[in-house]
Protein backbone atom coordinates (compact mmCIF):
# COMPACT_ATOMS: atom_id res chain seq x y z
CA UNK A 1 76.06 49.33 124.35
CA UNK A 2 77.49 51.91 121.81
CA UNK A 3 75.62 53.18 119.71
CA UNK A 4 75.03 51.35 116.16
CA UNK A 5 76.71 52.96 112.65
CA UNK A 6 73.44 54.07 111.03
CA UNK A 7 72.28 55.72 114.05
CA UNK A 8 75.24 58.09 114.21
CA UNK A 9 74.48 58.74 110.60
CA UNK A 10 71.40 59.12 111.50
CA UNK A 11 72.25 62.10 114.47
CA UNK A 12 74.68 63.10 111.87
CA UNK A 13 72.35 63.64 109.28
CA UNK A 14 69.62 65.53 111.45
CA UNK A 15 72.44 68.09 112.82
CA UNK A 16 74.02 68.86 109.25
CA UNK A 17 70.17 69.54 108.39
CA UNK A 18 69.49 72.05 111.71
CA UNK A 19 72.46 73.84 110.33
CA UNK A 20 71.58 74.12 107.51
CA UNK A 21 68.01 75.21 108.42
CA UNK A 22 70.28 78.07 110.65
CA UNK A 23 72.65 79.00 107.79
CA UNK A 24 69.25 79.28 105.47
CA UNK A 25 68.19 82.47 107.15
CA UNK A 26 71.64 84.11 107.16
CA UNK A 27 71.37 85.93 103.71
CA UNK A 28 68.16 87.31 105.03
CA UNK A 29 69.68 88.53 108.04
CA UNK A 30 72.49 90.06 106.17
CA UNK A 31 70.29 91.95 103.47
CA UNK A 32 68.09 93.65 106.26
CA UNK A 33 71.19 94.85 107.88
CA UNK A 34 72.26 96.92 104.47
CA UNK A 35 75.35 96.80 105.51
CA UNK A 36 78.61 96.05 103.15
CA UNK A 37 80.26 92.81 102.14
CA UNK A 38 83.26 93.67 104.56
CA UNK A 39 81.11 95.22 107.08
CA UNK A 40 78.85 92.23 107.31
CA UNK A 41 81.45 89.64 106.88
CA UNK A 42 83.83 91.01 109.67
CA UNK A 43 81.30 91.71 112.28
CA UNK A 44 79.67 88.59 111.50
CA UNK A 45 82.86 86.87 112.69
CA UNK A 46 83.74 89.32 115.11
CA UNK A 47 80.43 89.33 116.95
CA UNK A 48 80.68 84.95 117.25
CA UNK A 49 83.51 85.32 118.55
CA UNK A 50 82.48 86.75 121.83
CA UNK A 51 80.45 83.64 122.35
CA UNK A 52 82.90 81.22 120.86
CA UNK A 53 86.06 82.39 122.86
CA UNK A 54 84.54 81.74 126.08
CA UNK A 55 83.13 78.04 124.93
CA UNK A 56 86.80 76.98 123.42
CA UNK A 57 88.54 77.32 126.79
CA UNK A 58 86.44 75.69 128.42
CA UNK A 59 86.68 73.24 126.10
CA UNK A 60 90.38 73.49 125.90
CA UNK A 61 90.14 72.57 129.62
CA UNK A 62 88.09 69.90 129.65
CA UNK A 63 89.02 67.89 126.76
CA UNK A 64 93.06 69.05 126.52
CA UNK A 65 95.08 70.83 123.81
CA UNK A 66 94.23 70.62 119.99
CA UNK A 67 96.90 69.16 117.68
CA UNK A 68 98.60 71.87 115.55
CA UNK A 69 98.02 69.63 112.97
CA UNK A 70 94.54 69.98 112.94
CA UNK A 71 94.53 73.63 114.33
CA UNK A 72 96.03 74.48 110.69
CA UNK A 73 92.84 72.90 109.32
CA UNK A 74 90.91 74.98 111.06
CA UNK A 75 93.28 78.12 110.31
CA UNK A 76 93.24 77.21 106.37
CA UNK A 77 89.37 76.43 106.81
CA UNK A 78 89.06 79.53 108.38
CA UNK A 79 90.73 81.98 105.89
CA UNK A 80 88.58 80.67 103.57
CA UNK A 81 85.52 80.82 105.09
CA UNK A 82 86.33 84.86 105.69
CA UNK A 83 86.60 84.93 101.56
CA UNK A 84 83.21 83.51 101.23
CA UNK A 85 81.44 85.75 103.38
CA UNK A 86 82.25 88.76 101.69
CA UNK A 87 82.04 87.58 98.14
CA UNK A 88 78.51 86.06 99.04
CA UNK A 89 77.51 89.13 100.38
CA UNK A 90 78.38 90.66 97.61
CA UNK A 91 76.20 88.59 95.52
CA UNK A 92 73.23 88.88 98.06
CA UNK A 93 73.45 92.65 97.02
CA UNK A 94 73.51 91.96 93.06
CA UNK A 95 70.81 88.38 92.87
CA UNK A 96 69.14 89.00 96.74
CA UNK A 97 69.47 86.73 99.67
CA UNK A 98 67.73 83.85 98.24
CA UNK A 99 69.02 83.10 95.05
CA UNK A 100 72.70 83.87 96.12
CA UNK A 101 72.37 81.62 98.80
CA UNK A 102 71.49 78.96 95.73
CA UNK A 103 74.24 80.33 93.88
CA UNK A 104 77.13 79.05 96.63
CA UNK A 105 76.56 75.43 96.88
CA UNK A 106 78.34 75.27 93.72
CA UNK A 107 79.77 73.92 96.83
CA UNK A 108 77.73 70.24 95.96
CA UNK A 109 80.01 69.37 93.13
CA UNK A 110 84.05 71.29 94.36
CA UNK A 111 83.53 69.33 97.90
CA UNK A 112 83.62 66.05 96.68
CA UNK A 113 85.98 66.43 94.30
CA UNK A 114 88.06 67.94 96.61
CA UNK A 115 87.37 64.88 99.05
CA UNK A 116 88.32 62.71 95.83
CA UNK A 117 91.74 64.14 94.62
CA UNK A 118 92.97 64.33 98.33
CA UNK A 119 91.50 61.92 100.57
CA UNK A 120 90.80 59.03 97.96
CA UNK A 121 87.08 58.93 99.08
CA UNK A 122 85.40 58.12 95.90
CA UNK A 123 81.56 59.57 95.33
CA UNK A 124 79.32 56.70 95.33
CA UNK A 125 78.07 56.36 91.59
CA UNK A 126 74.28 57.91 92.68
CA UNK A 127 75.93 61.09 93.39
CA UNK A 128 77.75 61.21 90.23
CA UNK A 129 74.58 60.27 88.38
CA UNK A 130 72.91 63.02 90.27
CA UNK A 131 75.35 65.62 90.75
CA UNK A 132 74.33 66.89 86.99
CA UNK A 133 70.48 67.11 88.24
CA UNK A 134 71.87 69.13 90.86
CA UNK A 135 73.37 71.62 88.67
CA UNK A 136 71.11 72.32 86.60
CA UNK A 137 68.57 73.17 89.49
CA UNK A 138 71.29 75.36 90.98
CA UNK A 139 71.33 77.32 87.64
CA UNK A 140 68.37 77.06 87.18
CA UNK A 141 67.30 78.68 90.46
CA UNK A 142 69.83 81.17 89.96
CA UNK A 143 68.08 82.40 86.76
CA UNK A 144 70.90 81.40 84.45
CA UNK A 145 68.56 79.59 82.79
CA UNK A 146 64.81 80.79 82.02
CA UNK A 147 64.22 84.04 83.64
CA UNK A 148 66.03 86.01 86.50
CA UNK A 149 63.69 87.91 89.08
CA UNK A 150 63.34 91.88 87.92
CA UNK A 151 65.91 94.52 88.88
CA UNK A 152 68.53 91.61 89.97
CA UNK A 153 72.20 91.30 88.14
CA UNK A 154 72.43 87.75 87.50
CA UNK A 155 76.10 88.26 85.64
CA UNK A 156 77.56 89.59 88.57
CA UNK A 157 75.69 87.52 90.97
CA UNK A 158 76.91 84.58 89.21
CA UNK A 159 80.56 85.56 89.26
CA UNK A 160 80.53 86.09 93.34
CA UNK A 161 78.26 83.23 94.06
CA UNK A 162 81.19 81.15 92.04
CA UNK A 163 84.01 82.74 93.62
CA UNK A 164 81.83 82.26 97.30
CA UNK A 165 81.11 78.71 96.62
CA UNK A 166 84.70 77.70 95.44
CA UNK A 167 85.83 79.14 98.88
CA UNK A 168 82.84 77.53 100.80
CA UNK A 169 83.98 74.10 99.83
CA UNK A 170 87.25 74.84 100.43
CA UNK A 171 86.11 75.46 104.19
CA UNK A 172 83.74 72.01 103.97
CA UNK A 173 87.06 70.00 102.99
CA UNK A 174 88.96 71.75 105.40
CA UNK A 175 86.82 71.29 108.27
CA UNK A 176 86.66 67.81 107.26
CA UNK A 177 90.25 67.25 107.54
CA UNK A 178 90.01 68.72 111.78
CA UNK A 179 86.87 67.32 112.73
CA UNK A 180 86.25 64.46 114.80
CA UNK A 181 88.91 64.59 116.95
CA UNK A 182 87.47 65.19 120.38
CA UNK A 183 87.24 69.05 120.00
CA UNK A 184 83.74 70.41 118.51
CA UNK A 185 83.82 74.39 119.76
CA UNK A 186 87.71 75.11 119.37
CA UNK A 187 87.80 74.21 115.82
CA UNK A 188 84.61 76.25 114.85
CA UNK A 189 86.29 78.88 117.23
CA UNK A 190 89.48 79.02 115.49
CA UNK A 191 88.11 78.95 112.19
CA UNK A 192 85.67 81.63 112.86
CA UNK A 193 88.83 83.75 113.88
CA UNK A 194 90.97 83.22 110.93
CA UNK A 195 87.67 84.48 108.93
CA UNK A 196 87.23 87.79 110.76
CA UNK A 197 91.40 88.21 109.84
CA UNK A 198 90.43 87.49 106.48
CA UNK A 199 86.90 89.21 106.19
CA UNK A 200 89.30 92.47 107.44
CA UNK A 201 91.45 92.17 105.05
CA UNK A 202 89.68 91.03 101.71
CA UNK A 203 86.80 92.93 102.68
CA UNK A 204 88.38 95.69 104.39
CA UNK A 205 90.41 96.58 101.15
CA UNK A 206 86.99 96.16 98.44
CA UNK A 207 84.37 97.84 100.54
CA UNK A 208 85.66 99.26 103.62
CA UNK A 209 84.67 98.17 107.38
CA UNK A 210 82.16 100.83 108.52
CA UNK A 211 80.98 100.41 112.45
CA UNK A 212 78.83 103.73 112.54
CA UNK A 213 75.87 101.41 111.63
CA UNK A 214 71.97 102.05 112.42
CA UNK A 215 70.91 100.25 115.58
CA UNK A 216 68.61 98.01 113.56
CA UNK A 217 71.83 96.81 111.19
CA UNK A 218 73.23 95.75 114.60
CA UNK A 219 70.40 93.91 115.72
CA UNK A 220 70.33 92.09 112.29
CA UNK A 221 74.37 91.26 112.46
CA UNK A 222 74.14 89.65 116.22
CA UNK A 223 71.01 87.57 115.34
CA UNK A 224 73.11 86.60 112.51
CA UNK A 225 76.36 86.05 113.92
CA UNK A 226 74.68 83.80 116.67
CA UNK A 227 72.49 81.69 114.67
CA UNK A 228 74.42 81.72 111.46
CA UNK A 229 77.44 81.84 112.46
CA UNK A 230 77.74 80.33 116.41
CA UNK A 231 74.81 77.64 116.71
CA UNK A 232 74.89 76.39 113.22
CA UNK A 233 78.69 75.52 112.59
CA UNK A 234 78.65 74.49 115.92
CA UNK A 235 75.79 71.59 114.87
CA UNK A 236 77.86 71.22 111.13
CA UNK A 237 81.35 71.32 111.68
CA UNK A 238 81.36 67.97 114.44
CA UNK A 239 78.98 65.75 111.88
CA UNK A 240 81.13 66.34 108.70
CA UNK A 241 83.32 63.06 109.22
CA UNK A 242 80.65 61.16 110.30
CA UNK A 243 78.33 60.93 106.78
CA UNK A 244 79.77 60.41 103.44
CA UNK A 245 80.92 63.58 101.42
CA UNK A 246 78.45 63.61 99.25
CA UNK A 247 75.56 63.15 101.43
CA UNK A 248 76.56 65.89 103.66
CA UNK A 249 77.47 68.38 100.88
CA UNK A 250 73.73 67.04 99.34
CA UNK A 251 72.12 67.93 103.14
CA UNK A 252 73.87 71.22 103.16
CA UNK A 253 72.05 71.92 99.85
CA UNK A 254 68.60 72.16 102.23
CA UNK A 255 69.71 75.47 102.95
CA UNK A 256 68.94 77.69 100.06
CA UNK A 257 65.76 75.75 99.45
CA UNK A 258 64.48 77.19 102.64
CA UNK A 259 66.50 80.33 102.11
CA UNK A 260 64.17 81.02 98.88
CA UNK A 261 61.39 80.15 101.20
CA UNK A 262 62.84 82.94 103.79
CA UNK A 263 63.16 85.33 100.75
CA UNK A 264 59.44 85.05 99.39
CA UNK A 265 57.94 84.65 103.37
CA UNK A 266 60.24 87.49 105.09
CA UNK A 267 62.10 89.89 102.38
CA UNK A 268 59.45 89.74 99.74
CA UNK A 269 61.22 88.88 96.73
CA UNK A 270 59.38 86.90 93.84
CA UNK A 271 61.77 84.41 91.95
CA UNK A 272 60.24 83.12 88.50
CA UNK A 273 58.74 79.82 88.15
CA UNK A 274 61.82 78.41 86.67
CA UNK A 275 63.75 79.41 89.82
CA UNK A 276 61.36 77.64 91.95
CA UNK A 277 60.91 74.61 89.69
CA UNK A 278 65.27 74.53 90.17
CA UNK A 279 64.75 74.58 93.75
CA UNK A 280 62.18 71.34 93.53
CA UNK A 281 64.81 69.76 91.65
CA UNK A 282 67.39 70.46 93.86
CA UNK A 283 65.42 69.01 97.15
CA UNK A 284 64.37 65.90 94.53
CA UNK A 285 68.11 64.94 94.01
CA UNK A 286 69.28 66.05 97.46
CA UNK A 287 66.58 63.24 99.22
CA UNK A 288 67.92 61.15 95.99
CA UNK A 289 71.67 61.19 97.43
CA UNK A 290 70.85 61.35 100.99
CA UNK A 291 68.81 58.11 100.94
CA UNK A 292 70.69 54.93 102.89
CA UNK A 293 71.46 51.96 100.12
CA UNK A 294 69.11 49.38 100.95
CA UNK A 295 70.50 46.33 101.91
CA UNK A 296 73.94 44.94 103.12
């Protein structure tokens, strides 16, 4: 018997959620490693790699040759993925991990849209009744409005958070386009390849690759190149075409909820009351647009 339509959304679901509980700890990871945008983006990349290389062949043997139709999703996916690590690194530095990780899923709003104007997959009219809600708790958890946490730079927080989200859709819609087609490692392997080209460059020409790092930044960069990078695309990137657009962009917002949660547990930093009460409204809207319509 195969298995029924709502429980693949259902598997779907729970695996865009474990990577997004993965990807929440990632901003953490990158702050305790000091290291720069570039530095942390390329390595990042570079250290995944290792693991993913080895995976995708085998893959690549198993399942047969990817399309270089879809490889040039995951190319194009890939690029911009490398842009949105070191802009959102850069905005970890100026707003700290937590709050910049809010700060990306501007992501909730582009990535439909995106899905929209190209694919003619229409949100459903709950997420555009909600995708305002969502907004606002992104800004407001970001401190744009009400208070910012002391000695952060919400200005230029805000302006690489933008430019990071803007990219990290891109990647979501890209991904999209690839995924589903019998290959779940080469695609996150490929992508993750055209990033460390583009973390090089982008990165490599703002803030300079530096590899004479501490043995504790190291450390800090492998934990999160393998769970931020390796085990939680690999969970995200196969369930994409299998929920609606706007349920898994809503899921992926899970991630800097528990990111601020991360922030205050592990880092120690103390957003204001009208960051948190953003937060609570983005998990409100996100288990708003998530639910299943009832009936039919």
């Amino acid at each position: 018997m195969s298995v029924q339509a709502p429980d693949r959304h259902r598997a779907a679901a729970l695996r865009i959620t474990g990577g997004a509980a993965c990807t929440s700890v990632s901003a953490g990871f990158a702050k305790l490693s000091g290291a720069t945008p570039g530095t942390t983006a390329f390595l990042r990349c570079a250290i995944a790699l290792a693991v993913l290389v080895p995976l995708a062949v085998r893959e690549w043997g198993r399942v047969g040759p990817r399309p270089w139709r879809l490889v040039r999703f995951d190319l194009a996916a890939g690029v911009l993925l490398g842009v949105d690590y070191v802009f959102w690194v850069a905005s970890i530095q100026d707003v700290g991990a937590s709050i910049a990780t809010v700060l990306i899923n501007i992501q909730v709003v582009v990535f439909p849209l995106l899905t929209w104007l190209f694919l003619g997959s229409k949100p459903s009219g709950r997420f555009l009744a909600l995708a305002p809600f969502m907004l606002i708790g992104v800004t407001m958890a970001a401190g744009v409005i009400g208070e910012a946490e002391p000695g952060t730079d919400p200005v230029g927080g805000i302006v690489f958070g933008t430019i990071a989200g803007i990219a990290y859709a891109g990647y979501l819609f890209f991904m999209r386009r690839g995924s589903g087609q019998g290959h779940a490692v080469f695609p996150v392997c490929a992508s993750t390849a055209a990033a460390c080209l583009a973390a090089a460059v982008v990165g490599g020409l703002w803030t300079g690759i530096d590899l004479d790092l501490e043995p504790s930044a190291w450390l800090w960069l492998i934990a999160l190149a393998l769970i931020g990078q390796v085990l939680a695309w690999l969970l995200i990137a196969g369930a994409l075409s299998q929920v609606a657009p706007q349920v898994s962009a809503a899921l992926l917002l899970l991630h800097p909820v528990l990111a601020v949660l991360f922030g205050v547990l592990a880092l120690h930093e103390r957003p204001t009351l009208t960051q948190l009460a953003g937060c609570l409204l983005v998990i409100v809207s996100v288990w708003a647009v998530s639910r299943a319509p009832r009936g039919g």
